[in-house]
PDB file of N, CA and C in Angstrom:
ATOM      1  N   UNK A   1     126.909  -8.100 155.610  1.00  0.00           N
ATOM      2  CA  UNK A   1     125.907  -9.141 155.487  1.00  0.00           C
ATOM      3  C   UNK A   1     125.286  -9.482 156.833  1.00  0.00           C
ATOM      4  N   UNK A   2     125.572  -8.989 157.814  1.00  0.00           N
ATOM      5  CA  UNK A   2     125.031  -8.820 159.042  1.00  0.00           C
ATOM      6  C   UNK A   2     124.087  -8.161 159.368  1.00  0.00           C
ATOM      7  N   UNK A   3     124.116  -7.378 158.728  1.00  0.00           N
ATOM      8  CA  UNK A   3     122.577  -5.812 159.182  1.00  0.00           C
ATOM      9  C   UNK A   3     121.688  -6.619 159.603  1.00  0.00           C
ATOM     10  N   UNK A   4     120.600  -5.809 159.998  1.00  0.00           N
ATOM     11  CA  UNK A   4     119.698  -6.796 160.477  1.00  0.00           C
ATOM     12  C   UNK A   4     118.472  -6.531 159.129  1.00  0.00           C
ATOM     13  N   UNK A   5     118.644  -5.593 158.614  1.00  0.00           N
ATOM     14  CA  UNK A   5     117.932  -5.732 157.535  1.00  0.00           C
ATOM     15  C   UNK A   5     118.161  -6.562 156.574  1.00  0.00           C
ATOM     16  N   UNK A   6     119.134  -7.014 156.453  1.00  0.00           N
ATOM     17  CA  UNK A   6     119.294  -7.656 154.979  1.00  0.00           C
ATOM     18  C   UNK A   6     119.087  -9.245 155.662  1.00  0.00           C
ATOM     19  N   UNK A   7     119.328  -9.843 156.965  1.00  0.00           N
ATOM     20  CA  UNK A   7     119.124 -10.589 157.656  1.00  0.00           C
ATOM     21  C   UNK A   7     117.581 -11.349 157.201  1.00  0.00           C
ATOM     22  N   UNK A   8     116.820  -9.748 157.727  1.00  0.00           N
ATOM     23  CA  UNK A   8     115.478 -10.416 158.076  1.00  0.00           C
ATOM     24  C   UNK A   8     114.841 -10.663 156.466  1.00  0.00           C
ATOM     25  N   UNK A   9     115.105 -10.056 155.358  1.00  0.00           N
ATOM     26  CA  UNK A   9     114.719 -10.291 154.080  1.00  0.00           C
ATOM     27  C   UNK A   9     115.259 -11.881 153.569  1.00  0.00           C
ATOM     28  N   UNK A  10     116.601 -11.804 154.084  1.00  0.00           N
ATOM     29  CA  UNK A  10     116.928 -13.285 153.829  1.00  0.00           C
ATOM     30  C   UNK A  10     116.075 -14.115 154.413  1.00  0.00           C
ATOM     31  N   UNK A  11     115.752 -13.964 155.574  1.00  0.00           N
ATOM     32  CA  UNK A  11     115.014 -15.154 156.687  1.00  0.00           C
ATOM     33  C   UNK A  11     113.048 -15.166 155.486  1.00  0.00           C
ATOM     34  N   UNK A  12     113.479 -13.920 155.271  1.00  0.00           N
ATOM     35  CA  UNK A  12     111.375 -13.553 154.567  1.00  0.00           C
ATOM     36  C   UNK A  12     111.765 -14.303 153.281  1.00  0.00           C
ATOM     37  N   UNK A  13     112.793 -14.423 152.664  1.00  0.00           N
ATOM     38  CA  UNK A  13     112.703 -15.050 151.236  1.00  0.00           C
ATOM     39  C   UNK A  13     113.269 -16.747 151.412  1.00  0.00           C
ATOM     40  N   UNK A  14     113.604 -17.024 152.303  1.00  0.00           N
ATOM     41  CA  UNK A  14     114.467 -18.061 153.040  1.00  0.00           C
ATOM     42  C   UNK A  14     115.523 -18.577 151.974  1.00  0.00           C
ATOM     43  N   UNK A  15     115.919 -17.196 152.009  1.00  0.00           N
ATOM     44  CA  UNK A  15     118.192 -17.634 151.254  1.00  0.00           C
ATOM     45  C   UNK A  15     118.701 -16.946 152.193  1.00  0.00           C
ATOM     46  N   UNK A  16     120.630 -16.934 151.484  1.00  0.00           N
ATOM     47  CA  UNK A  16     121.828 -15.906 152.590  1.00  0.00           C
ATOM     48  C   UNK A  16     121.045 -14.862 152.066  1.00  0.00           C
ATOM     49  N   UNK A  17     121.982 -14.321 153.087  1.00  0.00           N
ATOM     50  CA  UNK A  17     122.259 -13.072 153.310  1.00  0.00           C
ATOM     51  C   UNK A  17     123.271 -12.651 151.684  1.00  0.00           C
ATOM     52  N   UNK A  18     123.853 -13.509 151.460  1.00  0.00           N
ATOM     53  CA  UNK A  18     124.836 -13.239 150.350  1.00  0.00           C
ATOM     54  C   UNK A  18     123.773 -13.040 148.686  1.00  0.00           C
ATOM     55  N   UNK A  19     122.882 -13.820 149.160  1.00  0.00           N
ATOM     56  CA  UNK A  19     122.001 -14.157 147.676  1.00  0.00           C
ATOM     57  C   UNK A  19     121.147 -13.426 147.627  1.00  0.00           C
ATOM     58  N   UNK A  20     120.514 -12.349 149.036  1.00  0.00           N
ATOM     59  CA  UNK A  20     119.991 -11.283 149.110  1.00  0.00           C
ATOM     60  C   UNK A  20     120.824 -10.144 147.924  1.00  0.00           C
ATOM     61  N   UNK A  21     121.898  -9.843 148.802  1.00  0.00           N
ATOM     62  CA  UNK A  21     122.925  -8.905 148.298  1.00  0.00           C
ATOM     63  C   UNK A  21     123.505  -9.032 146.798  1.00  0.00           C
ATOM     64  N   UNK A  22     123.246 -10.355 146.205  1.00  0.00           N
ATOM     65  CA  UNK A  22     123.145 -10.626 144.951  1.00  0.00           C
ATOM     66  C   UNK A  22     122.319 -10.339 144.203  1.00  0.00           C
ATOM     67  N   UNK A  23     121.415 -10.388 144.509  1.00  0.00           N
ATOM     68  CA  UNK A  23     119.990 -10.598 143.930  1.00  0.00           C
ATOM     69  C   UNK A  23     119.773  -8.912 143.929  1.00  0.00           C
ATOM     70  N   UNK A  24     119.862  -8.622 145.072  1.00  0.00           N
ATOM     71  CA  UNK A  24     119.828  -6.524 144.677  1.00  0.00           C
ATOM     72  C   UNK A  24     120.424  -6.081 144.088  1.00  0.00           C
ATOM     73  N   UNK A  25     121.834  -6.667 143.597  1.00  0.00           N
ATOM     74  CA  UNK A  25     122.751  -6.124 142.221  1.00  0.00           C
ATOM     75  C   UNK A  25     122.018  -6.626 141.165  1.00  0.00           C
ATOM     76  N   UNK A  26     121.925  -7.496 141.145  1.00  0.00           N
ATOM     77  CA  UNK A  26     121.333  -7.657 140.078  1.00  0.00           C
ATOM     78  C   UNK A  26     120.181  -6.885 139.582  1.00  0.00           C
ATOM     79  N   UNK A  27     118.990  -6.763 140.720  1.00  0.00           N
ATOM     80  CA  UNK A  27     118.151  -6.240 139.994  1.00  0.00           C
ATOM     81  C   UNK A  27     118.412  -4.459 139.518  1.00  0.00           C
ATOM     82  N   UNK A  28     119.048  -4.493 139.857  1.00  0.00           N
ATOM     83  CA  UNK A  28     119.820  -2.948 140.013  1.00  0.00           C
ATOM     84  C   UNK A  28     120.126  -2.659 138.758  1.00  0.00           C
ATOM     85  N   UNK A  29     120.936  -4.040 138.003  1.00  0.00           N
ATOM     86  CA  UNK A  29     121.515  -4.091 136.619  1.00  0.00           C
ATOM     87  C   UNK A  29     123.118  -3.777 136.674  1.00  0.00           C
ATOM     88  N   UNK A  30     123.661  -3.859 137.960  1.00  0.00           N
ATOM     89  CA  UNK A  30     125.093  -4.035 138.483  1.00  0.00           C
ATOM     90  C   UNK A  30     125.459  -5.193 137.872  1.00  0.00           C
ATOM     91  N   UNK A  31     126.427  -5.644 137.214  1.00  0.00           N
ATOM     92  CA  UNK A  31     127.530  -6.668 137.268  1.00  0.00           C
ATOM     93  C   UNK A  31     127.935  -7.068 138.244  1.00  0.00           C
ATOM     94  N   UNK A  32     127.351  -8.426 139.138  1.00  0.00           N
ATOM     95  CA  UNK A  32     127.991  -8.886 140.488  1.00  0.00           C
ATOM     96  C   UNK A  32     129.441  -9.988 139.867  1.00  0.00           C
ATOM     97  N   UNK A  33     130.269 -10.283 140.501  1.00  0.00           N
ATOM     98  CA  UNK A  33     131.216 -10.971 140.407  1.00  0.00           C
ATOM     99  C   UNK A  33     131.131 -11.602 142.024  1.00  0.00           C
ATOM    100  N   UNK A  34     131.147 -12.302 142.364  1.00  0.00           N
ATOM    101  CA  UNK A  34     130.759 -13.123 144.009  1.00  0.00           C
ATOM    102  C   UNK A  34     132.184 -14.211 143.791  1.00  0.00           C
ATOM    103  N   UNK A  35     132.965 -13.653 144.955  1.00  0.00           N
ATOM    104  CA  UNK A  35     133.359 -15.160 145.202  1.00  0.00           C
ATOM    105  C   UNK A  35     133.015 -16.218 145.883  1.00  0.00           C
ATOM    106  N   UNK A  36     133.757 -16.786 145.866  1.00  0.00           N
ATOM    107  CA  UNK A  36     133.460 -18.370 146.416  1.00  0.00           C
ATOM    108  C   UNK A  36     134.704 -19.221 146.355  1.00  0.00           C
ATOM    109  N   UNK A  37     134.705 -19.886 147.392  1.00  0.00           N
ATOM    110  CA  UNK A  37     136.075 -21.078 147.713  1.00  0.00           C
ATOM    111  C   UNK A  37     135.366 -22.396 148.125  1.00  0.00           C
ATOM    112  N   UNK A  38     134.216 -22.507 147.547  1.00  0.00           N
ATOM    113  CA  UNK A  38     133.718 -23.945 147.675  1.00  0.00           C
ATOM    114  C   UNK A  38     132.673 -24.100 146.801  1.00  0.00           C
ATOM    115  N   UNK A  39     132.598 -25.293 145.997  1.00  0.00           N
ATOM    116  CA  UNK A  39     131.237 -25.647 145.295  1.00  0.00           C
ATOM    117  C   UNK A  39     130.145 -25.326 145.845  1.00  0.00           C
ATOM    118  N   UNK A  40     130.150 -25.247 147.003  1.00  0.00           N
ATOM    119  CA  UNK A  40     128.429 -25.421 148.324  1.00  0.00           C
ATOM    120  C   UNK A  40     128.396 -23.478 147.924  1.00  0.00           C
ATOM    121  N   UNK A  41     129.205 -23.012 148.051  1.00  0.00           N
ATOM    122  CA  UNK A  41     129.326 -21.650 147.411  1.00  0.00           C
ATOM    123  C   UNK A  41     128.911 -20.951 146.497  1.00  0.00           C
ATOM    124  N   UNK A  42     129.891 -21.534 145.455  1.00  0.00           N
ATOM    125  CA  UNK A  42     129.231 -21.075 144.209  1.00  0.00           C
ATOM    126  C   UNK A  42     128.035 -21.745 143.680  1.00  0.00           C
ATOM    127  N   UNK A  43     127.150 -22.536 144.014  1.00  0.00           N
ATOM    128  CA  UNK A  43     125.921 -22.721 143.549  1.00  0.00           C
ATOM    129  C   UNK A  43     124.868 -21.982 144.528  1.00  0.00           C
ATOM    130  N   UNK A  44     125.337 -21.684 145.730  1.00  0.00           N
ATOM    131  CA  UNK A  44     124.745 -20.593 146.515  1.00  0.00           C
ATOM    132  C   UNK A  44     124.601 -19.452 145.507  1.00  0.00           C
ATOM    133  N   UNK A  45     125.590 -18.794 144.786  1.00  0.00           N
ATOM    134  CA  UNK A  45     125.788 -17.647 144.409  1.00  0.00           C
ATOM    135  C   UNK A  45     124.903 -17.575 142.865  1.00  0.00           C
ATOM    136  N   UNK A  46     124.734 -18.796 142.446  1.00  0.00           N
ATOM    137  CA  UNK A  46     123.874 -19.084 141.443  1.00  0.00           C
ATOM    138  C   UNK A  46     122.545 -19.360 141.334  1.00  0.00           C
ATOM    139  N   UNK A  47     121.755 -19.365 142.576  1.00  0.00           N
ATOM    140  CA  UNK A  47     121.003 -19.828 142.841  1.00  0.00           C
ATOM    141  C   UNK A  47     120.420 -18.452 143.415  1.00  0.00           C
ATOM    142  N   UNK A  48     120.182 -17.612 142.398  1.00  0.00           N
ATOM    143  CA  UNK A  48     119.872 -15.943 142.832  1.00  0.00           C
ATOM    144  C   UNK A  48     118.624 -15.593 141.772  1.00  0.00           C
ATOM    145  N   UNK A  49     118.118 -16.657 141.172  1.00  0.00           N
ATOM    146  CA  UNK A  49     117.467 -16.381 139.872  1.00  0.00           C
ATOM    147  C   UNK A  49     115.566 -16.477 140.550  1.00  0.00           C
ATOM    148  N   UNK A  50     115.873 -17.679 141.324  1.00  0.00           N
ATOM    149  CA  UNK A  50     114.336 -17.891 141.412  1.00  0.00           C
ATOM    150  C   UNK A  50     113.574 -17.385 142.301  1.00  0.00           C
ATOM    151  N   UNK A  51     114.111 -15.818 142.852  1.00  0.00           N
ATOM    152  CA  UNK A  51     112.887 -15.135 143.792  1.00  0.00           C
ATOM    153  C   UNK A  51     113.654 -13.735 142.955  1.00  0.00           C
ATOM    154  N   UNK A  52     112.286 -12.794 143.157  1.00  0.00           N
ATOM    155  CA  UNK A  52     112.921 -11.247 143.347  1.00  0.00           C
ATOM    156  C   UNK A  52     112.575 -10.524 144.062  1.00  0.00           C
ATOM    157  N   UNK A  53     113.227  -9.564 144.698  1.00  0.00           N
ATOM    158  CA  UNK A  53     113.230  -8.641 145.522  1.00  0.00           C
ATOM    159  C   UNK A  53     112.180  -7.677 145.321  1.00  0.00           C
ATOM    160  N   UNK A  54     110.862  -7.386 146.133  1.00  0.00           N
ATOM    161  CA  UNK A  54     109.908  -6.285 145.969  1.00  0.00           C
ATOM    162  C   UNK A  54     110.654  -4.670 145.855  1.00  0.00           C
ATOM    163  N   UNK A  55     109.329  -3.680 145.317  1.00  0.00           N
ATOM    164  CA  UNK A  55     110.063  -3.018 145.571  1.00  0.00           C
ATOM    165  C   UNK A  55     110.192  -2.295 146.920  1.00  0.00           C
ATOM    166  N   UNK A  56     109.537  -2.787 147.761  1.00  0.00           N
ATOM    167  CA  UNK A  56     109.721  -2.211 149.103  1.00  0.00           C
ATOM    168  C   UNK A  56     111.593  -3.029 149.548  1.00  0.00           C
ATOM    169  N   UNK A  57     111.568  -4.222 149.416  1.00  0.00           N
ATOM    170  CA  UNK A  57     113.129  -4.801 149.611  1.00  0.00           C
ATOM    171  C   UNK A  57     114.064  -4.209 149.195  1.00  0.00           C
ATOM    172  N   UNK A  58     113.812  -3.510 147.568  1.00  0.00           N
ATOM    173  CA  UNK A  58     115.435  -2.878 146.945  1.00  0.00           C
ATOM    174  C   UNK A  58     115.055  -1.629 147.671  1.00  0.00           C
ATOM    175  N   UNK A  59     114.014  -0.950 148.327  1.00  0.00           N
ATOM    176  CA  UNK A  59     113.986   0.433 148.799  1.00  0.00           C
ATOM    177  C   UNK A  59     114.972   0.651 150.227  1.00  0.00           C
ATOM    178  N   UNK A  60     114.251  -1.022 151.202  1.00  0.00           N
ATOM    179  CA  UNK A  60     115.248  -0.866 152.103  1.00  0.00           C
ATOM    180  C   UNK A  60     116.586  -1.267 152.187  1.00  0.00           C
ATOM    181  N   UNK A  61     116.663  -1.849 151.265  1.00  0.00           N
ATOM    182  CA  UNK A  61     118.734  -2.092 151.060  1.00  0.00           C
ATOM    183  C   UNK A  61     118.800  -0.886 150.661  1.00  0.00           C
ATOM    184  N   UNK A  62     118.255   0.003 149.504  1.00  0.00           N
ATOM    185  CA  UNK A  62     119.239   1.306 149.541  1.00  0.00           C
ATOM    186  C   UNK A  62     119.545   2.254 150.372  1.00  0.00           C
ATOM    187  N   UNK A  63     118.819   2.053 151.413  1.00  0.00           N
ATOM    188  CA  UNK A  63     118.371   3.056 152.676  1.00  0.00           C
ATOM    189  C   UNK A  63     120.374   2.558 153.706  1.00  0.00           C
ATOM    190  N   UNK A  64     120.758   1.219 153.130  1.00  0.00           N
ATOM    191  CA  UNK A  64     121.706   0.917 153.588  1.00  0.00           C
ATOM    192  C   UNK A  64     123.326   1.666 153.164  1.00  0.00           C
ATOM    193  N   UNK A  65     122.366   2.524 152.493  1.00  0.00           N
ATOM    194  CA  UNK A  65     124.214   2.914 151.783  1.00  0.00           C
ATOM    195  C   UNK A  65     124.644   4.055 152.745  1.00  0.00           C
ATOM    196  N   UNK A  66     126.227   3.837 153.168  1.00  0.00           N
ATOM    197  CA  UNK A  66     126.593   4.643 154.284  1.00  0.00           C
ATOM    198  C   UNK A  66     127.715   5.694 153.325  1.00  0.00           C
ATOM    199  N   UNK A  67     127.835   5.110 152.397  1.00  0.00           N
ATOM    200  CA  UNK A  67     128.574   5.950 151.496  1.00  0.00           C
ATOM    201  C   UNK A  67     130.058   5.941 151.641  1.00  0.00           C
ATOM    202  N   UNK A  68     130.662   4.445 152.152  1.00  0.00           N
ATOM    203  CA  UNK A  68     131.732   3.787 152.383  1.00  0.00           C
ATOM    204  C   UNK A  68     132.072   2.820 151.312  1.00  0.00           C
ATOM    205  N   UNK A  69     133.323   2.345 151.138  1.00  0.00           N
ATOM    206  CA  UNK A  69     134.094   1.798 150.488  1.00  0.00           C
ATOM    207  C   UNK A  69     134.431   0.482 151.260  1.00  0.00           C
ATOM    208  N   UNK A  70     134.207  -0.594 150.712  1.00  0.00           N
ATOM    209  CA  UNK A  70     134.695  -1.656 151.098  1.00  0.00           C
ATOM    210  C   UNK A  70     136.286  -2.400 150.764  1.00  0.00           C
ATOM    211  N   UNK A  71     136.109  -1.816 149.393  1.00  0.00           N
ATOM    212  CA  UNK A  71     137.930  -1.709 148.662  1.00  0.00           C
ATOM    213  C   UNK A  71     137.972  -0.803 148.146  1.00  0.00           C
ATOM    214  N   UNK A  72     138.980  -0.826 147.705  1.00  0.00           N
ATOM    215  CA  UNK A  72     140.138   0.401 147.347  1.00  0.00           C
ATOM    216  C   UNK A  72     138.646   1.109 145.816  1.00  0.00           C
ATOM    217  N   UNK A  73     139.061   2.116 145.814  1.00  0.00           N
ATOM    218  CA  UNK A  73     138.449   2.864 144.397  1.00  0.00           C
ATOM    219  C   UNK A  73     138.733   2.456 143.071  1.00  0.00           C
ATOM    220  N   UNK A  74     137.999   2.045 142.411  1.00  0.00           N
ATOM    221  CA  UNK A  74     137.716   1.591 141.160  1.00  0.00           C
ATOM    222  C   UNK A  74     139.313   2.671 140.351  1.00  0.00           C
ATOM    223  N   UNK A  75     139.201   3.942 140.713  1.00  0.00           N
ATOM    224  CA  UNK A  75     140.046   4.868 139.619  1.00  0.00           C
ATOM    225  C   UNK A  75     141.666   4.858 140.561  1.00  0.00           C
ATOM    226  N   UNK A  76     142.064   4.227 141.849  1.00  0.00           N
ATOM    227  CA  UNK A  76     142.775   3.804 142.050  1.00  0.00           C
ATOM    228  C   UNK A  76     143.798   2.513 142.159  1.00  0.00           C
ATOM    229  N   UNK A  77     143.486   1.817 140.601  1.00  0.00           N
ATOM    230  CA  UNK A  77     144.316   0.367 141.415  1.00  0.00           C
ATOM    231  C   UNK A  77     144.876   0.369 140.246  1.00  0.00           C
ATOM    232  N   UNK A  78     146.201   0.203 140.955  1.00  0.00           N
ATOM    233  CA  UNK A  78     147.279  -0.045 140.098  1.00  0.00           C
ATOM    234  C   UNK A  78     147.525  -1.590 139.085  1.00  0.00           C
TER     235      UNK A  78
END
């Protein structure tokens, strides 16, 4: 959530960085699940409905995929 791309789209739509990264699953048609450990949080995480991402925006988040794993593999968890 640092890149500087996903940064400056947040700053152009003025949300996080997190509601960026939401908002591109979504439009994607991904199932996001977001946590959160605070109310100020989860209405952050809900609050993903009232802008959308051009398609120049979902072009440059995909340009972000390094083709890494953040957790373990879906076909590995016990």
């Amino acid at each position: 959530m640092l890149d500087p791309v996903v940064l400056a789209l947040a700053a152009e739509h003025g949300r996080t960085a997190a509601q960026i990264i939401l908002r591109w699953h979504i439009q994607l048609g991904n199932i996001a699940i977001p946590k959160a450990s605070s109310e100020s949080r989860i209405r952050e995480n809900l609050d993903v409905f009232g802008f959308e991402l051009s398609d120049r925006d979902m072009a440059a988040l995909a340009e972000l995929d390094r083709g890494q794993r953040t957790g373990s593999h879906p076909d590995n968890v016990n």
